[in-house]
Protein backbone atom coordinates (compact mmCIF):
# COMPACT_ATOMS: atom_id res chain seq x y z
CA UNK A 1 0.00 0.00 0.00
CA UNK A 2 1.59 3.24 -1.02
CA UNK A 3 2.08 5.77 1.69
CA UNK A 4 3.86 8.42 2.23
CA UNK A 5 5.22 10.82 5.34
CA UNK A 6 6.54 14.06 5.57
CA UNK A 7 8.57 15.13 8.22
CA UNK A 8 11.28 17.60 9.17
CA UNK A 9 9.10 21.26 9.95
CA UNK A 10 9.49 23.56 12.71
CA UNK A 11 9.62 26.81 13.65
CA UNK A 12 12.23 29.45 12.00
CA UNK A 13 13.37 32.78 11.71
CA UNK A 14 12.78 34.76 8.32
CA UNK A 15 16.29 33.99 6.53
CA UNK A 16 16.25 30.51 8.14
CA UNK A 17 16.44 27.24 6.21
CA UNK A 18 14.52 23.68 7.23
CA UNK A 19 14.87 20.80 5.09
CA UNK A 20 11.49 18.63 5.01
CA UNK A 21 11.46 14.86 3.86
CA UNK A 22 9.23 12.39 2.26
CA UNK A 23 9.50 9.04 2.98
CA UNK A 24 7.59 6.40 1.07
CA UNK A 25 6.87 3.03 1.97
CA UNK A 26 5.04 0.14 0.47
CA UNK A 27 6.38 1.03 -2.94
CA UNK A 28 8.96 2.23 -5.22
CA UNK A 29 9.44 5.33 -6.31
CA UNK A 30 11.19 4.40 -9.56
CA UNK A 31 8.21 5.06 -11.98
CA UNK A 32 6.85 7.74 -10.03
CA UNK A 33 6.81 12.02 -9.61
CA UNK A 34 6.63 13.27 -6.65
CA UNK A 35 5.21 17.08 -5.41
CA UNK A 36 5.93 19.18 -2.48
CA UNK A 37 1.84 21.09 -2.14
CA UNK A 38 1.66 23.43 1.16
CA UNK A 39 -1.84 25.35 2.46
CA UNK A 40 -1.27 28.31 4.26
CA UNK A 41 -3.96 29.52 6.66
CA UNK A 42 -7.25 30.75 4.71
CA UNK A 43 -5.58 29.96 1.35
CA UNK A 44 -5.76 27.15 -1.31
CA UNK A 45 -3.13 24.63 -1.46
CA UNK A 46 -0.64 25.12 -3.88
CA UNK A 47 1.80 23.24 -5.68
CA UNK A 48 5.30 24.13 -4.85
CA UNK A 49 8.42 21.57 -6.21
CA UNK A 50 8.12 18.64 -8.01
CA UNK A 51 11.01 15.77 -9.14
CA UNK A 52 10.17 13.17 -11.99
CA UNK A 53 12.48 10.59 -9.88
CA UNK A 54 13.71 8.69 -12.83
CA UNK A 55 15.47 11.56 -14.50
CA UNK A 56 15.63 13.70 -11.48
CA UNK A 57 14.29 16.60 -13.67
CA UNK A 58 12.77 19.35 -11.26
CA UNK A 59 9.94 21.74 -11.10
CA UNK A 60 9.43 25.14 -9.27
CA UNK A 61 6.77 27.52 -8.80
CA UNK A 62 7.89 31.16 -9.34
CA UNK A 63 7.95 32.25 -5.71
CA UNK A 64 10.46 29.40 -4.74
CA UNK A 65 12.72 29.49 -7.29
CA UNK A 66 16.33 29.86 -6.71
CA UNK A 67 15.22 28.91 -2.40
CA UNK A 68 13.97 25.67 -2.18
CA UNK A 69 15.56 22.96 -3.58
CA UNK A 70 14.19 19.33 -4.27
CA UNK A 71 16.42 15.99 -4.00
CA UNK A 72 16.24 12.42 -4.41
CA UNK A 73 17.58 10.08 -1.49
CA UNK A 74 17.91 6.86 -2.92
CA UNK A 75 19.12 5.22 -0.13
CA UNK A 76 15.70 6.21 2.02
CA UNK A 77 13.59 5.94 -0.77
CA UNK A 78 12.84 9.45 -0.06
CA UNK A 79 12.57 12.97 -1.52
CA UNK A 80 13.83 16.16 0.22
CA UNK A 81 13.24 19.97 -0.11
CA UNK A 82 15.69 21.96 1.33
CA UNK A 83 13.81 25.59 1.55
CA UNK A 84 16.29 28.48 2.04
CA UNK A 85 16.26 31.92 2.88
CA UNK A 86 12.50 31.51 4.49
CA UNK A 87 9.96 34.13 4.56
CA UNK A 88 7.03 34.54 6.65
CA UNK A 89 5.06 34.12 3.58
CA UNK A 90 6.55 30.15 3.34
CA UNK A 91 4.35 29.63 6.37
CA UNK A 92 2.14 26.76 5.74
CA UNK A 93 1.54 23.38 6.04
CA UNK A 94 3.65 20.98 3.76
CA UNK A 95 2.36 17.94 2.09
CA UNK A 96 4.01 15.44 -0.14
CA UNK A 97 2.03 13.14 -2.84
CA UNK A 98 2.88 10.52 -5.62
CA UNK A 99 1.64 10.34 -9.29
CA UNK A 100 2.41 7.78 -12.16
CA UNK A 101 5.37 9.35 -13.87
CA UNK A 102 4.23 8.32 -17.15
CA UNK A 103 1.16 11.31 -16.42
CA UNK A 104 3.71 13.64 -16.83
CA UNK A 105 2.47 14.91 -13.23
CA UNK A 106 5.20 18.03 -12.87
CA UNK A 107 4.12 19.57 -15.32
CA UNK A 108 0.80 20.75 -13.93
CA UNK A 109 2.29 21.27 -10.38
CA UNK A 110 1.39 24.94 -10.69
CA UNK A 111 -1.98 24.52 -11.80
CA UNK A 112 -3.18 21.36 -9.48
CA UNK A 113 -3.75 21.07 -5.59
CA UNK A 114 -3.01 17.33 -5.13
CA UNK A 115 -1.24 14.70 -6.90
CA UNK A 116 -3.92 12.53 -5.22
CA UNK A 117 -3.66 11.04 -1.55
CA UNK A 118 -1.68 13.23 0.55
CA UNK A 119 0.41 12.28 3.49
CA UNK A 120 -0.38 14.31 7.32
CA UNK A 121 1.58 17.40 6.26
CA UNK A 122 4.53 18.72 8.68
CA UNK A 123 3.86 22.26 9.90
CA UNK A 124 6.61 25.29 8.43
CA UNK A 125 6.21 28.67 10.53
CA UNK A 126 8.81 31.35 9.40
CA UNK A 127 8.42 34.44 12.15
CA UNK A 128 10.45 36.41 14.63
């Protein structure tokens, strides 16, 4: 059964990094995309990063880009995204979910909510 958990928020200071993970478990990742989606308080979710993790090509929406940074970890069958330089407007909660790579999944991130099932979420707060 797939499943996946995130883990790894907190609470930071603006200019702070965290680096969140998403572990998966019950399958392999090998023919799958996986996407970083995060709902901040009266706001729709949003798509955010996104790795196809055959290739390892990556996908950003605008107001990440050259911040946040998504990873393989092969070894943990896992997918990281280091977020840099944190604002208070990163504050949300993070989800990670799964879609068939061969649906081309990252290349919607911007315009979908979900790739489907979504783990818990791990709470990110950026203030002073």
């Amino acid at each position: 059964q797939l499943q996946l958990v995130e883990s790894g928020g907190g609470l930071v200071q603006p200019g702070g990094s965290l680096r969140l993970s998403c572990a998966a478990s019950g399958f392999s990742l090998d023919f799958y995309a996986i996407g970083w989606f995060r709902q901040a308080p009266g706001k729709k979710r949003e798509g955010v990063s996104c790795i196809m993790w055959k290739d390892g090509s990556t996908y950003y929406t605008d107001s990440v880009k050259g911040r946040f940074t998504i990873s393989r970890d092969n070894a943990k069958n896992a997918v990281n995204l280091e977020m840099h330089s944190l604002k208070p407007e990163d504050t949300a909660v993070y989800y990670c979910a799964a879609d068939p790579t061969f649906l081309y999944p990252c290349l919607t991130l911007t315009s979908r909510d979900s790739f489907g099932s979504l783990g818990q979420g791990t709470q990110v707060t950026v203030s002073s």
